[in-house]
N, C-alpha and C. Protein backbone atom coordinates (compact mmCIF):
# COMPACT_ATOMS: atom_id res chain seq x y z
N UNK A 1 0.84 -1.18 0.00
CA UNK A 1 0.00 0.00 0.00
C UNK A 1 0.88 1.25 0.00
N UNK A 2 0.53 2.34 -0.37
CA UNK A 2 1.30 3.46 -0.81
C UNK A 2 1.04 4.07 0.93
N UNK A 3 2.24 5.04 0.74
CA UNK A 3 2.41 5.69 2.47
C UNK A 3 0.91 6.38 2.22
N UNK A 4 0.71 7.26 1.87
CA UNK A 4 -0.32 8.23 2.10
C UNK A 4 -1.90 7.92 2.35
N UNK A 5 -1.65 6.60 2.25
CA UNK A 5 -3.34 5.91 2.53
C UNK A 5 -3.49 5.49 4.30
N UNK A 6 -4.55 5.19 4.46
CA UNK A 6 -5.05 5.21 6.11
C UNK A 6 -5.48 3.88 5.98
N UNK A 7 -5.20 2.47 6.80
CA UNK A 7 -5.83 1.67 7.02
C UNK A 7 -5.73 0.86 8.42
N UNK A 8 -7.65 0.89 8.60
CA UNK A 8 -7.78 0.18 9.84
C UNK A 8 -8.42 -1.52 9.55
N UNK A 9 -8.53 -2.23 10.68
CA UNK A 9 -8.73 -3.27 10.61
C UNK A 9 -9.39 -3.48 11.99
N UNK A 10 -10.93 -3.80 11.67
CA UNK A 10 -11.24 -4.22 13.51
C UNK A 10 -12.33 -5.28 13.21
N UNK A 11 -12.49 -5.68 14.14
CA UNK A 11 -13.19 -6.85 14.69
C UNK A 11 -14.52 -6.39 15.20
N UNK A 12 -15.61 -6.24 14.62
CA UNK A 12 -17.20 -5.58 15.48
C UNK A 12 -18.20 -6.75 15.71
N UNK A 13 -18.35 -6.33 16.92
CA UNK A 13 -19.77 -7.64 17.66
C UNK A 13 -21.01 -6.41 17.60
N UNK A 14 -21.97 -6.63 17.17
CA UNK A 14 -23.22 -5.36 17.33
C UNK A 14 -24.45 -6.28 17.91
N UNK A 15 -25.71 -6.05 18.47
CA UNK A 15 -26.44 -6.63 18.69
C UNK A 15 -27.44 -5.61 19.42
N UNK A 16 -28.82 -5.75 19.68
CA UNK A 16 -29.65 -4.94 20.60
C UNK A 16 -29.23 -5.23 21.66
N UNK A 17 -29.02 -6.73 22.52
CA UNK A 17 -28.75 -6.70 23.90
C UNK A 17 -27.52 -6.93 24.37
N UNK A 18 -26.64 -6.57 23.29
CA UNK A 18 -25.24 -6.71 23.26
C UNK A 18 -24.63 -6.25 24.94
N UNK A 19 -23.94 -6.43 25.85
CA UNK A 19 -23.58 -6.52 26.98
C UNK A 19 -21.60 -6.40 26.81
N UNK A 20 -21.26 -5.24 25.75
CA UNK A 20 -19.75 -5.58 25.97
C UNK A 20 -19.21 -5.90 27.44
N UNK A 21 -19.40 -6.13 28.54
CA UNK A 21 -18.56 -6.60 29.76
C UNK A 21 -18.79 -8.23 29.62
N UNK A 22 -19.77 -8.51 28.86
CA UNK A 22 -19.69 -10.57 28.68
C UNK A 22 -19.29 -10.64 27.96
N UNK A 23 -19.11 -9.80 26.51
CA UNK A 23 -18.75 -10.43 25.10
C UNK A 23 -16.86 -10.04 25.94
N UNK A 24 -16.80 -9.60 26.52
CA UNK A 24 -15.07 -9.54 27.17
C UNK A 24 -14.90 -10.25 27.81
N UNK A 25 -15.77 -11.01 29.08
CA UNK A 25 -15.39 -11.56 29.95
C UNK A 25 -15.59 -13.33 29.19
N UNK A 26 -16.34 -14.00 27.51
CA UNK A 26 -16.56 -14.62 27.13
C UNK A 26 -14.86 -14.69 26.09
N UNK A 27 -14.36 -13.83 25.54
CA UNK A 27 -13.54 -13.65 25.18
C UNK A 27 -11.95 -13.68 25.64
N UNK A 28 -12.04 -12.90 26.67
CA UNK A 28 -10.61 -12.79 27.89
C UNK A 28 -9.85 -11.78 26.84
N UNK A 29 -10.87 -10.81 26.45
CA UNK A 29 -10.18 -9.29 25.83
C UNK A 29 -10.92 -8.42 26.49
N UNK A 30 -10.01 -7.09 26.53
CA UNK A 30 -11.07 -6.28 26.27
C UNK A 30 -10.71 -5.47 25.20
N UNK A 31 -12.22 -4.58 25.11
CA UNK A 31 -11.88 -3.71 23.38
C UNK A 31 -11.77 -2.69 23.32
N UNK A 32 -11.65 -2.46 22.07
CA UNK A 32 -10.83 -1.55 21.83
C UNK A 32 -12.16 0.23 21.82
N UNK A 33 -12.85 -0.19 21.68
CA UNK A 33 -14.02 0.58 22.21
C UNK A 33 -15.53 -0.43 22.00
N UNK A 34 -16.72 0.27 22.67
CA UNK A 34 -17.41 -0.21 23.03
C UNK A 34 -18.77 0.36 23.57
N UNK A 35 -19.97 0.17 23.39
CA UNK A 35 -21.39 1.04 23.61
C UNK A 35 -22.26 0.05 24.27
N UNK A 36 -23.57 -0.09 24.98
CA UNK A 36 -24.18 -0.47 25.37
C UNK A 36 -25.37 0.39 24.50
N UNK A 37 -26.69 -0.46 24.12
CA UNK A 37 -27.43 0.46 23.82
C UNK A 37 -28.20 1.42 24.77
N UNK A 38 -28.46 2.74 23.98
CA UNK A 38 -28.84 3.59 24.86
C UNK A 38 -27.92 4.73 25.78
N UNK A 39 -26.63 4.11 25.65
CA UNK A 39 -25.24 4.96 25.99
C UNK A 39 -25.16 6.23 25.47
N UNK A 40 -25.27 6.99 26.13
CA UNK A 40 -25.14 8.45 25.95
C UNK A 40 -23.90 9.41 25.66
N UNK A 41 -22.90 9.56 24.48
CA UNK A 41 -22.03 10.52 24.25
C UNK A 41 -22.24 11.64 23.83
N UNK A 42 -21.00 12.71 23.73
CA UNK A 42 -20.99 14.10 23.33
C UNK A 42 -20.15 13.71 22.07
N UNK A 43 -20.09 14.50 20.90
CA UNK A 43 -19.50 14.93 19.69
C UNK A 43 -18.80 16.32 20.14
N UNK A 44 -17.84 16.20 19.43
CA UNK A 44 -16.41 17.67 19.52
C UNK A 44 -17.56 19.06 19.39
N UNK A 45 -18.90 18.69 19.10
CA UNK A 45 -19.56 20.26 18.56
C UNK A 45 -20.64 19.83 19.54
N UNK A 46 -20.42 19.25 20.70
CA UNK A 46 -21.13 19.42 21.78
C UNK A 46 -23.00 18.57 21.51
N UNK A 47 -22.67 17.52 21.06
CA UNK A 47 -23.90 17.12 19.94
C UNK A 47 -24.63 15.90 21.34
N UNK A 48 -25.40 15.49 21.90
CA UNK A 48 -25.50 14.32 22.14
C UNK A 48 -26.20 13.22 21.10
N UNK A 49 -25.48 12.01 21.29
CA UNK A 49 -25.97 10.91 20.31
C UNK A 49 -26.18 10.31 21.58
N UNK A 50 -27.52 9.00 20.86
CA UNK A 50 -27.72 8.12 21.72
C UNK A 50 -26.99 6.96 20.88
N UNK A 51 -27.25 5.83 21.37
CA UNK A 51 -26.50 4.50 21.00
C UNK A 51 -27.58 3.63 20.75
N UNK A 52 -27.79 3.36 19.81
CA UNK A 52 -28.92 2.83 18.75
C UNK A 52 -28.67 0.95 19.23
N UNK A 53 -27.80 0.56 19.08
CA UNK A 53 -27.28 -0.69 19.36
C UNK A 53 -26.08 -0.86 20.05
N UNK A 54 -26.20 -1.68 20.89
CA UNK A 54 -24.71 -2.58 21.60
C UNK A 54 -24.02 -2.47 20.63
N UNK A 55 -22.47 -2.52 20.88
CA UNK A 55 -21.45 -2.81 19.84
C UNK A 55 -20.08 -3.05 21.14
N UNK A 56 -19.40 -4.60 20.29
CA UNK A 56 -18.18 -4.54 20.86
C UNK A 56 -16.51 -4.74 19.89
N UNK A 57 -15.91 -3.55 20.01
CA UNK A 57 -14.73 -3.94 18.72
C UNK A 57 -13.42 -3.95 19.24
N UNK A 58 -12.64 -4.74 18.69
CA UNK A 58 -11.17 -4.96 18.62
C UNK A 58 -10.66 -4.63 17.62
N UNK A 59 -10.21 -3.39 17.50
CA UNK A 59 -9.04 -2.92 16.63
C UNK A 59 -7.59 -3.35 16.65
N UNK A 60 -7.39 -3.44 15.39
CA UNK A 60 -5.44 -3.66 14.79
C UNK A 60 -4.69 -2.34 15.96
N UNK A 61 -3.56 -2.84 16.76
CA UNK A 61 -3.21 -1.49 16.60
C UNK A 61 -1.78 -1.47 16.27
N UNK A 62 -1.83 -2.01 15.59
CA UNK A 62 -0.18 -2.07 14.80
C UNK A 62 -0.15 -0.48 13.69
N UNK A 63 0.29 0.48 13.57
CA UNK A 63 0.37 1.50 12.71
C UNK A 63 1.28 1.23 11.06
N UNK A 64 0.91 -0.51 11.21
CA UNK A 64 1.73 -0.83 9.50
C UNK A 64 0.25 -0.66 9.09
N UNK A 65 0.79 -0.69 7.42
CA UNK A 65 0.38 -0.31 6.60
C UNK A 65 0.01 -1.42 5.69
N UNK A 66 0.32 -2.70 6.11
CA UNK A 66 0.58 -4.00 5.52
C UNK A 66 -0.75 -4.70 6.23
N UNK A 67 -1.60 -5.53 5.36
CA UNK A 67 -3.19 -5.41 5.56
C UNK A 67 -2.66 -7.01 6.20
N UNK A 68 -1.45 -7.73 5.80
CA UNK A 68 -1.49 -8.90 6.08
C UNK A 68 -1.08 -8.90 7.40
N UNK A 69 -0.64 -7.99 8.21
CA UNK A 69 0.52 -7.62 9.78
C UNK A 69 -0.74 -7.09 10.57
N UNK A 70 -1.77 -6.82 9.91
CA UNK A 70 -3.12 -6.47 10.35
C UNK A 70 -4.00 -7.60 10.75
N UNK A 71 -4.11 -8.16 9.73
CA UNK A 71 -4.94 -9.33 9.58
C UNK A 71 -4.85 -10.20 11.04
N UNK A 72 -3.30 -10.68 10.97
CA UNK A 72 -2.63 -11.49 11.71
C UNK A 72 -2.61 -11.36 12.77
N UNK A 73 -2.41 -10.04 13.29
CA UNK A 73 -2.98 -8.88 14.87
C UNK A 73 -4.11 -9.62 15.33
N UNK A 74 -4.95 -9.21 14.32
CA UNK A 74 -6.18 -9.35 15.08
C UNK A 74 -6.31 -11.17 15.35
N UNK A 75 -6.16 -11.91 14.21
CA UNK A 75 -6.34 -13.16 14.70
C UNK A 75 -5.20 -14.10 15.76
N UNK A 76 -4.23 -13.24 16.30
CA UNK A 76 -3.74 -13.57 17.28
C UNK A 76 -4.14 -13.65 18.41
N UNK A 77 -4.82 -12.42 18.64
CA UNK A 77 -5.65 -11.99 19.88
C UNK A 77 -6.62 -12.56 19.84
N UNK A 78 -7.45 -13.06 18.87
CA UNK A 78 -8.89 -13.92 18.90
C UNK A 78 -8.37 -15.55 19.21
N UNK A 79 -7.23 -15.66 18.61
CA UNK A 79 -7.02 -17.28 18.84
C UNK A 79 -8.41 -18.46 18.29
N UNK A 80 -8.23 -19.55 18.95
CA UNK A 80 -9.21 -20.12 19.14
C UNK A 80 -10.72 -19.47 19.41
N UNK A 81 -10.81 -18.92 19.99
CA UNK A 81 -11.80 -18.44 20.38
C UNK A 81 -13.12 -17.43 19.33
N UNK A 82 -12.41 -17.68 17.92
CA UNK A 82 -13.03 -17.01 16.77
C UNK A 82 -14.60 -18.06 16.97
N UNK A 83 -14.44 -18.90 17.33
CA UNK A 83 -15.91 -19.82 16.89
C UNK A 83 -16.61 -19.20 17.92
N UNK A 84 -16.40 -18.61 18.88
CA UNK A 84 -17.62 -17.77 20.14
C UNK A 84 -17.88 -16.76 19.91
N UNK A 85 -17.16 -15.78 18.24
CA UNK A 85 -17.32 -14.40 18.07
C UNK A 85 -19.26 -14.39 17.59
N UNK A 86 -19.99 -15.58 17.04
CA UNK A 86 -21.16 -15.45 16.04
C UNK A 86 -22.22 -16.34 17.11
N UNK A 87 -21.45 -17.19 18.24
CA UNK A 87 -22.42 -17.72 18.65
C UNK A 87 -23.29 -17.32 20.03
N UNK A 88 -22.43 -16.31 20.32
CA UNK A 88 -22.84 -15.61 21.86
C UNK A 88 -24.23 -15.25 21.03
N UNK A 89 -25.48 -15.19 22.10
CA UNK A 89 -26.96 -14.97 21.89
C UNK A 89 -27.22 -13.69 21.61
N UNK A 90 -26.62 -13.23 22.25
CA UNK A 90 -26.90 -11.37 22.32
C UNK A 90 -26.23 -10.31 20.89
N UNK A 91 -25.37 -12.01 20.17
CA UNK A 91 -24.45 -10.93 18.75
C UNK A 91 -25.89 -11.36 17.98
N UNK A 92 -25.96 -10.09 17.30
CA UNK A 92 -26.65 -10.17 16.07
C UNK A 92 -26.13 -10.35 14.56
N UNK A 93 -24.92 -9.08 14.53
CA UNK A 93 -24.26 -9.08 13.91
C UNK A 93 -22.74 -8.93 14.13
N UNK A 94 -21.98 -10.14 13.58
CA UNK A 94 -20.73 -9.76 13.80
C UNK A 94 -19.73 -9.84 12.19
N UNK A 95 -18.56 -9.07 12.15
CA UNK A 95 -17.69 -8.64 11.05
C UNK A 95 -16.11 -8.07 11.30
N UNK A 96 -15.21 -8.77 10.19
CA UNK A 96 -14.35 -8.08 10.16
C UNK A 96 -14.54 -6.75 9.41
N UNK A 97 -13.69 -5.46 9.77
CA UNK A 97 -14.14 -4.59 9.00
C UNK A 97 -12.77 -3.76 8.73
N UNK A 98 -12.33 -3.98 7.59
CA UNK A 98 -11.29 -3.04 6.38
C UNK A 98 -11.56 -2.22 5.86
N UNK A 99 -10.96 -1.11 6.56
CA UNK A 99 -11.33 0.65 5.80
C UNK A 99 -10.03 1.18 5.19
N UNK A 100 -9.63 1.56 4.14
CA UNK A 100 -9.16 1.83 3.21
C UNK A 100 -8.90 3.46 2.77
N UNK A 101 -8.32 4.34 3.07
CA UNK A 101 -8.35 5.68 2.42
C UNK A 101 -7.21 6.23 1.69
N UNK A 102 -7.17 6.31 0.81
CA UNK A 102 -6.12 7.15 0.14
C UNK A 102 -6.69 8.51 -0.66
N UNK A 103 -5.78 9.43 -0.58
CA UNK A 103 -5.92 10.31 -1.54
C UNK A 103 -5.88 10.74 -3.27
N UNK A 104 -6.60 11.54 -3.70
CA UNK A 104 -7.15 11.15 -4.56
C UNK A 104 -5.80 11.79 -5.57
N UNK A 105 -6.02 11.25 -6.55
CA UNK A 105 -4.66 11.87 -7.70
C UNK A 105 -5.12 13.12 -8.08
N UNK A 106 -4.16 14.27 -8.19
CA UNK A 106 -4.57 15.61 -8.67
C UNK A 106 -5.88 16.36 -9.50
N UNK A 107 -5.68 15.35 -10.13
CA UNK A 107 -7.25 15.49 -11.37
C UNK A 107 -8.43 14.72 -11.17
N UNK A 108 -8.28 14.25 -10.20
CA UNK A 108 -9.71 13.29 -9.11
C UNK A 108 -9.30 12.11 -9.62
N UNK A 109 -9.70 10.94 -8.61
CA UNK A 109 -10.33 9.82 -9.04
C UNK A 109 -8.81 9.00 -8.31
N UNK A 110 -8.62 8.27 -8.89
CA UNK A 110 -7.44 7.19 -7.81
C UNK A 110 -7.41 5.82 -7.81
N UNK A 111 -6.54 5.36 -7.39
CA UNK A 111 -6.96 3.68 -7.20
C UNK A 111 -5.94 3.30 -6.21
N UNK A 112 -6.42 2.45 -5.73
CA UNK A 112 -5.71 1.59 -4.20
C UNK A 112 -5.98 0.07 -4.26
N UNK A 113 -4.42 -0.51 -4.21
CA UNK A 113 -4.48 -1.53 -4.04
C UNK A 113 -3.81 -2.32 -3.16
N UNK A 114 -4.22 -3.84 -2.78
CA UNK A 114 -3.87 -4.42 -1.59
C UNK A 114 -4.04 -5.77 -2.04
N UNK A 115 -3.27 -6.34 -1.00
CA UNK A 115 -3.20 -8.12 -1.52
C UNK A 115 -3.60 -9.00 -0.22
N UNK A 116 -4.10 -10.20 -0.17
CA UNK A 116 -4.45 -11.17 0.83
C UNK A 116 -3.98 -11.92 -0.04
N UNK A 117 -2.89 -12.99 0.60
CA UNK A 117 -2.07 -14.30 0.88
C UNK A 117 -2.66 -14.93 1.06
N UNK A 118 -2.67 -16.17 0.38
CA UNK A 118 -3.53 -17.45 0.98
C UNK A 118 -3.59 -17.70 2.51
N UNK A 119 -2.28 -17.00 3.11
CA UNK A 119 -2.49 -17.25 4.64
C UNK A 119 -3.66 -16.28 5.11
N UNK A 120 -3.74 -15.42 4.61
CA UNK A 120 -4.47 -13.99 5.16
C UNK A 120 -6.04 -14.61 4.89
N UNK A 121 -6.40 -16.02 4.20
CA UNK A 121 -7.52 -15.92 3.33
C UNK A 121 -7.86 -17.03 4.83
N UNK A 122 -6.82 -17.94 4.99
CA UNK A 122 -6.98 -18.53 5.88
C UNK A 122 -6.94 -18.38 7.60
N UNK A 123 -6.14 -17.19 7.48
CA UNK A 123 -6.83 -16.33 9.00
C UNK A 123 -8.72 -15.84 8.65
N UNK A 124 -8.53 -15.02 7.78
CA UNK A 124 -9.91 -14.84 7.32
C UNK A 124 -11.57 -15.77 8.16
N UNK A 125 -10.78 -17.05 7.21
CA UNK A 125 -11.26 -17.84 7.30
C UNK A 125 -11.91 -18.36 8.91
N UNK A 126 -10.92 -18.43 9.47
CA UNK A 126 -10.98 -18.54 11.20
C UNK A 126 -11.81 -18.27 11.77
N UNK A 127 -11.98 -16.68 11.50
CA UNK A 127 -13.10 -15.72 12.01
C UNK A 127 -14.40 -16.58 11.93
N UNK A 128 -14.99 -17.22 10.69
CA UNK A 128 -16.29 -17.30 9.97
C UNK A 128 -17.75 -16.55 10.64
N UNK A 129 -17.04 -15.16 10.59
CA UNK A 129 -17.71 -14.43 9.86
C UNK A 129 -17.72 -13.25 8.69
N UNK A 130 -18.50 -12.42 8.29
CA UNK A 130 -18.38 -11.90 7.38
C UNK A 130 -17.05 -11.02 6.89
N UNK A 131 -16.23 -10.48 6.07
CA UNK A 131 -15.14 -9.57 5.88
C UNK A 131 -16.34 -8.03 5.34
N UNK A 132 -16.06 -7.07 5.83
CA UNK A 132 -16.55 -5.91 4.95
C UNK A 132 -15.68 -4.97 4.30
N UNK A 133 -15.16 -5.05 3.31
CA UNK A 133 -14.16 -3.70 2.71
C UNK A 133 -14.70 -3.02 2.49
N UNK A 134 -14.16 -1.72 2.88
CA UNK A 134 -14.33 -0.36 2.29
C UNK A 134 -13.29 0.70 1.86
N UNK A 135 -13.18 0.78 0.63
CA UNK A 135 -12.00 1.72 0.19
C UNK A 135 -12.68 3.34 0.07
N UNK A 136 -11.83 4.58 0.09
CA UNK A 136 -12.27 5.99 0.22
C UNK A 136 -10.82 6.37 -0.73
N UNK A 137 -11.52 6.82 -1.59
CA UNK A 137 -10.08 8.01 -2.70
C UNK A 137 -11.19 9.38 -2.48
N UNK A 138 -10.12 9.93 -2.19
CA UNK A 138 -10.60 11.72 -1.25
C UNK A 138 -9.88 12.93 -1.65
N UNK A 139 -10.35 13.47 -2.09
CA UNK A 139 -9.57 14.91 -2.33
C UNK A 139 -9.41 16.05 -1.14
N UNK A 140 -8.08 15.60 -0.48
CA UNK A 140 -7.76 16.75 -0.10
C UNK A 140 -7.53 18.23 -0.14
């Protein structure tokens, strides 16, 4: 991946009665952030949001740039324990999730690319659940 692009890699549990202190204490992590529904925050412009759904995530926090040193992060820390990410009662939905940003080439438009290794397909795999990519070319 080229320096100037942004990529994260996390792990999301979402659900209505989602309980992040079990999906941690079922796991033996804790995450990397986390909501209960109904959780009440502020936004930088003083905004309150409510929290529509539970959510529990484990983010990469390796600052490479290498999607496979990412990948591998996260399924270190899950270990074995990937088969309890879909079956706890309270997940509704769970996903890996790959966000992607680079900037856009002078005259708009761009392209970004990235590779998964058969190993990366087979960490992947581990998880069984869904992968979501999302790439962003942005004009600064």
């Amino acid at each position: 991946m080229k320096q100037d692009q942004k990529l994260e890699v996390g792990l999301y549990l979402q659900g209505e009665d989602l309980d992040p202190a079990q999906i941690s204490q079922l796991l033996g992590l804790e995450p990397t952030k986390s909501q209960r529904k109904g959780d009440e925050r502020f936004t930088l412009t003083n905004r309150k949001v409510i929290a529509k759904i539970g959510m529990w995530a484990l983010m990469a926090q390796s600052d490479s740039n290498d999607l496979s040193v990412l990948i591998d992060e996260l399924a270190s820390k899950i270990g074995d324990k990937a088969v309890l990410l879909s079956t706890a009662s309270e997940v509704q939905e769970a996903f890996l999730d790959v966000f992607i940003a680079t900037d856009a080439e002078p005259e708009g438009g761009g392209t970004c690319e990235f590779q998964l290794s058969a190993e990366d397909l087979i960490s992947l795999k581990r998880f069984e659940i869904a992968t979501h990519i999302t790439v962003a070319v942005v004009k600064v």
